[in-house]
Structures are given as structure tokens and as C-alpha cells.
N, C-alpha and C. Protein backbone atom coordinates (compact mmCIF):
# COMPACT_ATOMS: atom_id res chain seq x y z
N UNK A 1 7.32 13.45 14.45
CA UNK A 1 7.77 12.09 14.22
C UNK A 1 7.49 11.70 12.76
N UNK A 2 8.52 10.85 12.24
CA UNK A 2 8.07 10.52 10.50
C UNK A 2 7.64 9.63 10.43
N UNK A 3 6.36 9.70 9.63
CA UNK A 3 5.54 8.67 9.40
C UNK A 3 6.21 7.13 8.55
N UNK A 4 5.94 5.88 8.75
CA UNK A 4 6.72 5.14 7.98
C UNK A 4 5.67 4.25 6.89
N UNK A 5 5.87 4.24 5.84
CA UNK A 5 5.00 4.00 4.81
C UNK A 5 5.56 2.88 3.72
N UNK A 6 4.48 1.84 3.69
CA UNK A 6 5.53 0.56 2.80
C UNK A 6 4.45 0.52 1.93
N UNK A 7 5.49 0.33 0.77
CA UNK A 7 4.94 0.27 -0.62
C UNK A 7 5.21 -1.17 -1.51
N UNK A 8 3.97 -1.74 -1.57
CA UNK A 8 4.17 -2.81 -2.06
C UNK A 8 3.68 -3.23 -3.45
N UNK A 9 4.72 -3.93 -4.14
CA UNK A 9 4.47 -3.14 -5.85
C UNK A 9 5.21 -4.29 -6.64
N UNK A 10 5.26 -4.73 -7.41
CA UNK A 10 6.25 -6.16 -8.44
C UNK A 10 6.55 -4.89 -9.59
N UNK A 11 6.37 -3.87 -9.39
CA UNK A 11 6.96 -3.23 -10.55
C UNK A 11 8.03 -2.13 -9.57
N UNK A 12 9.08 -1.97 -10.24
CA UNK A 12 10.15 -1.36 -9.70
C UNK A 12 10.26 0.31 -10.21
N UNK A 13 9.77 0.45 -11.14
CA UNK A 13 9.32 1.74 -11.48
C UNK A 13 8.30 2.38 -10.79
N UNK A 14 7.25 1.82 -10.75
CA UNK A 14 6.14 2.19 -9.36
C UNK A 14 6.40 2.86 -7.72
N UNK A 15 7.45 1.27 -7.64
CA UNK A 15 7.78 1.64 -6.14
C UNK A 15 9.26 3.17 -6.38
N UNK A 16 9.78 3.23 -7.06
CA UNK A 16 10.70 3.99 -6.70
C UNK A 16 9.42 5.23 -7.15
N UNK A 17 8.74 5.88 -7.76
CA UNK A 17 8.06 7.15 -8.11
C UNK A 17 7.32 7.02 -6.33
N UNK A 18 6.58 5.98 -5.82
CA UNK A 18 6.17 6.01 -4.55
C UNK A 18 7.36 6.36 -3.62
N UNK A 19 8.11 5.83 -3.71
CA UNK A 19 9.86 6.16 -2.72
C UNK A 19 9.61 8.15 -2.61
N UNK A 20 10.04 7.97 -4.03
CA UNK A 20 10.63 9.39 -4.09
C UNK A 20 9.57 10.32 -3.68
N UNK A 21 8.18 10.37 -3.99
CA UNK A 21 6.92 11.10 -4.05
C UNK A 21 6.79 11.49 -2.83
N UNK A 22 6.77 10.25 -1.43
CA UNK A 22 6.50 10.55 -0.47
C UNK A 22 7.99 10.50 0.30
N UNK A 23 9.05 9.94 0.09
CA UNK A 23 10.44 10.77 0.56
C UNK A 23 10.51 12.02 0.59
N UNK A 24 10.36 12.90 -0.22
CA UNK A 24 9.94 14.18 -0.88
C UNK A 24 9.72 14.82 0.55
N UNK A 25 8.34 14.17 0.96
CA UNK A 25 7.10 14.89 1.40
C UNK A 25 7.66 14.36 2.82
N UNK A 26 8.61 13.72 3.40
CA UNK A 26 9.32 13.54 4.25
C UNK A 26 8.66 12.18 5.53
N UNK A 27 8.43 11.22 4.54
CA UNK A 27 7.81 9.95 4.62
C UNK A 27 9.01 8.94 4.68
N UNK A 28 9.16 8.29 5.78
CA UNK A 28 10.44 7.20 5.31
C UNK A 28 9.49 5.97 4.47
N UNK A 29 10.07 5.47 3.78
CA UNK A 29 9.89 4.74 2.45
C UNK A 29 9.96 3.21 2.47
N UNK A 30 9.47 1.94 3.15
CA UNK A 30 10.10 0.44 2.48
C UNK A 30 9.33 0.28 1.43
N UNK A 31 10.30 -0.51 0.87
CA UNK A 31 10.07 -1.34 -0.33
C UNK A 31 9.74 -2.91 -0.10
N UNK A 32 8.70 -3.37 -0.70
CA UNK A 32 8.43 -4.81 -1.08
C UNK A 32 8.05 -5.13 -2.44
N UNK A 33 8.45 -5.76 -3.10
CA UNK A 33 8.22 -6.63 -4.27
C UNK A 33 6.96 -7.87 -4.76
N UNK A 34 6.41 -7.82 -3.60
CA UNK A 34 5.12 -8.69 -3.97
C UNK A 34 4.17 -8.69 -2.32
N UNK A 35 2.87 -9.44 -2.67
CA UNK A 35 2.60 -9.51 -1.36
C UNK A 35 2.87 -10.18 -0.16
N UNK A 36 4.16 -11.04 -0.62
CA UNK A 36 4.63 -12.16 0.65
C UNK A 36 5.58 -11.22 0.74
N UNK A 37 6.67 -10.61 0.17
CA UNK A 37 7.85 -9.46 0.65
C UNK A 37 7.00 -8.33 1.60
N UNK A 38 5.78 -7.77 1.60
CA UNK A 38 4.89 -7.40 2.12
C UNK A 38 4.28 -7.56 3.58
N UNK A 39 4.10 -8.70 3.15
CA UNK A 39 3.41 -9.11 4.31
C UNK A 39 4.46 -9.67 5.01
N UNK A 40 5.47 -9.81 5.07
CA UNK A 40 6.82 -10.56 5.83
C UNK A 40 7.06 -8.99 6.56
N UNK A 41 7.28 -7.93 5.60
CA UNK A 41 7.91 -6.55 6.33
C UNK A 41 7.25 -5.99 7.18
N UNK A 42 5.56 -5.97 6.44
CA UNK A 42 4.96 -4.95 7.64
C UNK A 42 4.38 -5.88 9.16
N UNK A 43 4.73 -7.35 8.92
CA UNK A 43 4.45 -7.65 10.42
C UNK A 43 5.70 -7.73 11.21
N UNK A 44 7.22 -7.72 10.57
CA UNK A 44 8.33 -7.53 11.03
C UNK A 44 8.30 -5.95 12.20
N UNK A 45 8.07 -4.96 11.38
CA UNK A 45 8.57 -3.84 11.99
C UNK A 45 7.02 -2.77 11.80
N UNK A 46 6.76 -1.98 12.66
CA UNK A 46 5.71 -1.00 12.44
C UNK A 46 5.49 -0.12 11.63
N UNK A 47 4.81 -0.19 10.92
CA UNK A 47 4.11 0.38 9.44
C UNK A 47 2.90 1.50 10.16
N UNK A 48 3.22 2.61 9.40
CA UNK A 48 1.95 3.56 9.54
C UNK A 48 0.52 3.64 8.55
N UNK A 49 1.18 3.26 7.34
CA UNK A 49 0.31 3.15 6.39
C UNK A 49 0.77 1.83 5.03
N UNK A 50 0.14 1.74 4.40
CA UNK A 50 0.76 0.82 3.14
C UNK A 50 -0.39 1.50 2.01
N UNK A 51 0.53 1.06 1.05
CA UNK A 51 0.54 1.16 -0.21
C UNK A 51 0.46 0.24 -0.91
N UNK A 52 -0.40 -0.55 -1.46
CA UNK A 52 -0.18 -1.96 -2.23
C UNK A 52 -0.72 -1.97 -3.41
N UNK A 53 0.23 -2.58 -4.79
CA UNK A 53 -0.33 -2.64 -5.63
C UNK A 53 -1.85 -3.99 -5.89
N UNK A 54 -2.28 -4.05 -6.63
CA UNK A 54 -3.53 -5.39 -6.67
C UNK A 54 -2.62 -6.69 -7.33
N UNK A 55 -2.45 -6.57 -8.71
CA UNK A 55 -1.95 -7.53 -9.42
C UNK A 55 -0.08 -7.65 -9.11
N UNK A 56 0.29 -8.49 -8.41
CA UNK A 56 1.03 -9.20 -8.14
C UNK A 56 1.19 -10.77 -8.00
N UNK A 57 2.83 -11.14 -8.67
CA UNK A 57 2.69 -12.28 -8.47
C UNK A 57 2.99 -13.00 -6.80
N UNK A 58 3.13 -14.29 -6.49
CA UNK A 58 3.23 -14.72 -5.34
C UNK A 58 1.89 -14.34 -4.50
N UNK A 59 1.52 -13.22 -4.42
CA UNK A 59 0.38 -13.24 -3.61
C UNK A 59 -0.48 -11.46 -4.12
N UNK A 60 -1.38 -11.11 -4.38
CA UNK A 60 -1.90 -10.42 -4.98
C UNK A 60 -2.59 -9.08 -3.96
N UNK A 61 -2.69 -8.10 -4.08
CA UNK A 61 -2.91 -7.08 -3.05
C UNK A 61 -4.26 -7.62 -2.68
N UNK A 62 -5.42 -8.09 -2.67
CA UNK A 62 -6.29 -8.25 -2.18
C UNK A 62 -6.88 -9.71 -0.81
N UNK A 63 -5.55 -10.80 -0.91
CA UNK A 63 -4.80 -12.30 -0.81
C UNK A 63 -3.65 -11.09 0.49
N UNK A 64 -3.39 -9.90 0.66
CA UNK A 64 -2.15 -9.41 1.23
C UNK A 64 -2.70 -8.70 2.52
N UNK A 65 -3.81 -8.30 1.64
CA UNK A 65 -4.40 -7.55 3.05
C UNK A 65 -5.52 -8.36 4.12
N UNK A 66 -6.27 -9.33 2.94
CA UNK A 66 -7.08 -10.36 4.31
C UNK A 66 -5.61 -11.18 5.49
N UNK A 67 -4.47 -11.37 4.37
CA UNK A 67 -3.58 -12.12 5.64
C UNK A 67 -2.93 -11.19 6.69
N UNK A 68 -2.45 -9.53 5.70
CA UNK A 68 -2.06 -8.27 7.11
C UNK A 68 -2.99 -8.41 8.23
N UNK A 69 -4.72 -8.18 7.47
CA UNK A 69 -5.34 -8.00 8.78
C UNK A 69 -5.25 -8.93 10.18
N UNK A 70 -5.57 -10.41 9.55
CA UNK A 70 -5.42 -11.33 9.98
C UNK A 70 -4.21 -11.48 11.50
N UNK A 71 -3.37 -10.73 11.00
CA UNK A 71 -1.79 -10.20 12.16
C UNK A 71 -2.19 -9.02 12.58
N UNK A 72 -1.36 -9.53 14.62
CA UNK A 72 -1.74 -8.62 15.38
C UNK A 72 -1.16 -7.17 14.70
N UNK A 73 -0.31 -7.35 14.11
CA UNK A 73 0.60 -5.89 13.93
C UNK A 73 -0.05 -5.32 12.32
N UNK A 74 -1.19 -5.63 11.78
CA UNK A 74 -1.72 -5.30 11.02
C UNK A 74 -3.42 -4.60 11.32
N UNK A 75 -3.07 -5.09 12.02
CA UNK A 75 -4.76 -4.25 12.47
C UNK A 75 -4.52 -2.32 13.09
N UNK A 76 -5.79 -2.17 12.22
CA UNK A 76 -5.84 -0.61 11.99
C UNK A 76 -4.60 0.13 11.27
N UNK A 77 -3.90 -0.69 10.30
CA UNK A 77 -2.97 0.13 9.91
C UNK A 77 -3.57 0.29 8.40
N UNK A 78 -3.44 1.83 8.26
CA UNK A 78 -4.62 1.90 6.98
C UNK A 78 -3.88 1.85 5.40
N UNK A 79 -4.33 1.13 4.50
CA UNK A 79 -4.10 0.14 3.47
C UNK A 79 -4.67 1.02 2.55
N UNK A 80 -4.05 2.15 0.96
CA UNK A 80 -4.48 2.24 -0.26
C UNK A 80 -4.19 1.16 -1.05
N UNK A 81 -5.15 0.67 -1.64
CA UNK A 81 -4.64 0.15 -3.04
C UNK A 81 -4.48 0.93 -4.04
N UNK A 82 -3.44 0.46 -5.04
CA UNK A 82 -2.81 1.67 -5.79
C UNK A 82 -2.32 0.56 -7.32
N UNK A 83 -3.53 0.51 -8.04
CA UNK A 83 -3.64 -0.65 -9.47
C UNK A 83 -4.39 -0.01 -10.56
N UNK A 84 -3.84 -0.35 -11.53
CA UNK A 84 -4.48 0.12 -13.07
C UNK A 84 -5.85 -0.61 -13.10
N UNK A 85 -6.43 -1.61 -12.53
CA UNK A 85 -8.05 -2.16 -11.97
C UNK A 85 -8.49 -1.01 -11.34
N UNK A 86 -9.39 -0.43 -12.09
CA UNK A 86 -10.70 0.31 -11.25
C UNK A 86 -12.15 -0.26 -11.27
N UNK A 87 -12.29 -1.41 -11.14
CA UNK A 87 -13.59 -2.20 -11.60
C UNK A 87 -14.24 -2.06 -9.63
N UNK A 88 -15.83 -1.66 -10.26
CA UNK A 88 -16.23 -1.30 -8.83
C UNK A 88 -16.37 -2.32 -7.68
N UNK A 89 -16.14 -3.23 -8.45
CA UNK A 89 -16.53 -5.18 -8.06
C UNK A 89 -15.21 -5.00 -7.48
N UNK A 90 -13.93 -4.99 -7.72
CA UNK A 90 -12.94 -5.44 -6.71
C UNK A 90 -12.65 -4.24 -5.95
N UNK A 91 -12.95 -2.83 -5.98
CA UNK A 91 -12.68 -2.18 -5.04
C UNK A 91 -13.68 -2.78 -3.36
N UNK A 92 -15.03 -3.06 -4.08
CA UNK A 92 -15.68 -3.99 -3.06
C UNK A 92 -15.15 -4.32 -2.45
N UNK A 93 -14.44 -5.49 -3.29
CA UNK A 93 -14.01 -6.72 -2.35
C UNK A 93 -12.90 -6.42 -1.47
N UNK A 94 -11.98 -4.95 -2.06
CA UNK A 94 -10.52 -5.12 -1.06
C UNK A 94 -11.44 -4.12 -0.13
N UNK A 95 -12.50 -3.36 0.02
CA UNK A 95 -13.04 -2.74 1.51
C UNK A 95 -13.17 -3.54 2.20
N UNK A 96 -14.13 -5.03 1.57
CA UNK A 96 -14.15 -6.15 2.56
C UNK A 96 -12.99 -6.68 3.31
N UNK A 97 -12.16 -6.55 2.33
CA UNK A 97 -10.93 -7.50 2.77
C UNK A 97 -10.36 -6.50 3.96
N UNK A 98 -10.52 -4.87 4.10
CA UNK A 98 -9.42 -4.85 4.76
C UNK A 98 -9.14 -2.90 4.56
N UNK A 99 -9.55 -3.15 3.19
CA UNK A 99 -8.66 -1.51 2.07
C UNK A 99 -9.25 -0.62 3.01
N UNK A 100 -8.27 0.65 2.88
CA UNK A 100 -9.18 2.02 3.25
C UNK A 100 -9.61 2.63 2.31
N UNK A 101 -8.62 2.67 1.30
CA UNK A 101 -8.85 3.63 -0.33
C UNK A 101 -8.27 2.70 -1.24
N UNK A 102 -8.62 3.40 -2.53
CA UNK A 102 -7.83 2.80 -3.95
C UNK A 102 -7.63 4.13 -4.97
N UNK A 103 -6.58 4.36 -5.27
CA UNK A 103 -5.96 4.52 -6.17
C UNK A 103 -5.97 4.21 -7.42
N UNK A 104 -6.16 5.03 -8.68
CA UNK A 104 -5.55 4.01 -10.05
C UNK A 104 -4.76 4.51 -10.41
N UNK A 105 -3.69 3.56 -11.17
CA UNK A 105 -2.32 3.93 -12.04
C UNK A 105 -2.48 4.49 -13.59
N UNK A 106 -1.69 5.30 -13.94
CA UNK A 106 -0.72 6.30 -13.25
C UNK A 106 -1.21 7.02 -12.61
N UNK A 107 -0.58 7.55 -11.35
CA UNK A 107 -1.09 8.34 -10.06
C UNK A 107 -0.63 9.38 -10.48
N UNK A 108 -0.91 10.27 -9.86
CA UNK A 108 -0.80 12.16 -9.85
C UNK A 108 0.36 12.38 -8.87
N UNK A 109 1.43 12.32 -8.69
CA UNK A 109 2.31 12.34 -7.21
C UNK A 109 1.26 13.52 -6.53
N UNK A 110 1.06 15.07 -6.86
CA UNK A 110 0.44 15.74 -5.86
C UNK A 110 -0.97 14.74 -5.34
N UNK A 111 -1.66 14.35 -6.09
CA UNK A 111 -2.84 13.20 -5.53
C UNK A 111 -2.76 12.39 -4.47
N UNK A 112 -1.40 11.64 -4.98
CA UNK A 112 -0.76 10.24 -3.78
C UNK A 112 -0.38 11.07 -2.52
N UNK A 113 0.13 12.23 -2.61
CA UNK A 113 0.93 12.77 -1.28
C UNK A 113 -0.57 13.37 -0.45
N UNK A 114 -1.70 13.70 -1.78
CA UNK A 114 -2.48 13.99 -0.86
C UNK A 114 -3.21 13.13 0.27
N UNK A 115 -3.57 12.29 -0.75
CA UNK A 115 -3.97 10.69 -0.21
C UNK A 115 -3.06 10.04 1.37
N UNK A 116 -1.96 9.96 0.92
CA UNK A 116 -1.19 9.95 1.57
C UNK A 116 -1.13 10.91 3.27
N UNK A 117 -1.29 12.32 3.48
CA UNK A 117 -1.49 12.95 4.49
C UNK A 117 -2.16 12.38 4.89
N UNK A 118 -4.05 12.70 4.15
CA UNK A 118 -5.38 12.17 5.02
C UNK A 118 -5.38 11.08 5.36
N UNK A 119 -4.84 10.10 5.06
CA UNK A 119 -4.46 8.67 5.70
C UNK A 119 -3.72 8.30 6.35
N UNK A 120 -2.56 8.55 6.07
CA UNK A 120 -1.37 8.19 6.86
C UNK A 120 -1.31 9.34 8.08
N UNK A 121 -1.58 10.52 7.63
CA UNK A 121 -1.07 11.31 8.78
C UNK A 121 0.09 12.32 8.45
């Protein structure tokens, strides 16, 4: 069965290298544009994993995942953050909030797909 994986990102270059990286690797792919396009999709339809960037406008990856968890259809679905922030203070805070892993930008595609298996599946 293919895993389904949403990537949530305000940069459009990001999300398509995430598209393609784990399309590739035979991952079906949504796209969101911030954390309310986000958080609207993955409580719409069932998400296996997410991908979220931190700094976004409208609502910010760390503001995305206390409100995912918050929804029934967000619980236990496991959350990288994936942001040019590697400060040890907000990786903290998104474990609190919710995160499984973090990521920093630019990613390694072999890295993300690895990341990607052990998490997603």
C-alpha cells in the first residue's frame, strides 16, 4: 500500500524537491502552502506522515502541529520538521508541541527518503 505524505512548505521550490524526492521513492505527495493549507488537508483526508516547514506565513510549523494534534485525525500521525532553524530551543519546543524529528534545509534527498522510510514507513 502507498504511503501518503503531505508536505507543508510557503516555498514552492521546497515542496516540489519534497514531491519529487519522495514520488521517486514511490510516496504519493500533497502539497500545502502554509500551515492553515495544512492543517485544512491533513484533517480533510488521511495522512501517513507530514513534512512541515517552521517559518511560515498564516500559521507557522510549530502553531500547525499543536492545532494537528489537537484533531482527532491528527493524532499519532508522525510530523518532521524540515527548516533552515536548527536552534536547540525550538526543536524543544516542536517535540513538545507534537514533532517526531527535524530536519535542516538544504536537505540531502538520500537523507529525507531516509528519514522518510523510518518514519513514515
Amino acid at each position: 500500500m502507498t504511503k501518503t505524505v503531505l508536505t507543508v512548505d510557503d516555498s514552492p521550490s521546497i515542496r516540489r524537491m519534497v514531491a519529487l524526492t519522495l514520488g521517486e521513492a514511490g510516496y504519493t505527495v500533497i502539497e500545502a502552502v502554509d500551515g492553515l493549507d495544512g492543517l485544512a488537508k491533513a484533517t480533510a483526508q488521511a495522512v501517513d506522515g507530514i513534512i512541515t516547514d517552521q517559518n511560515m506565513p498564516n500559521m507557522d510549523g510549530i502553531s500547525f502541529i499543536r492545532a494537528l494534534r489537537q484533531h482527532p485525525k491528527g493524532q499519532g500521525v508522525p510530523v518532521v520538521v524540515l527548516s533552515t532553524d536548527s536552534s536547540e530551543s525550538l526543536k524543544q519546543v516542536a517535540r513538545e508541541a507534537g514533532a517526531t524529528g527535524w530536519m535542516v534545509k538544504p536537505f540531502d534527498q538520500a537523507k529525507l527518503l531516509a528519514v522518510a522510510r523510518k518514519v513514515f514507513g
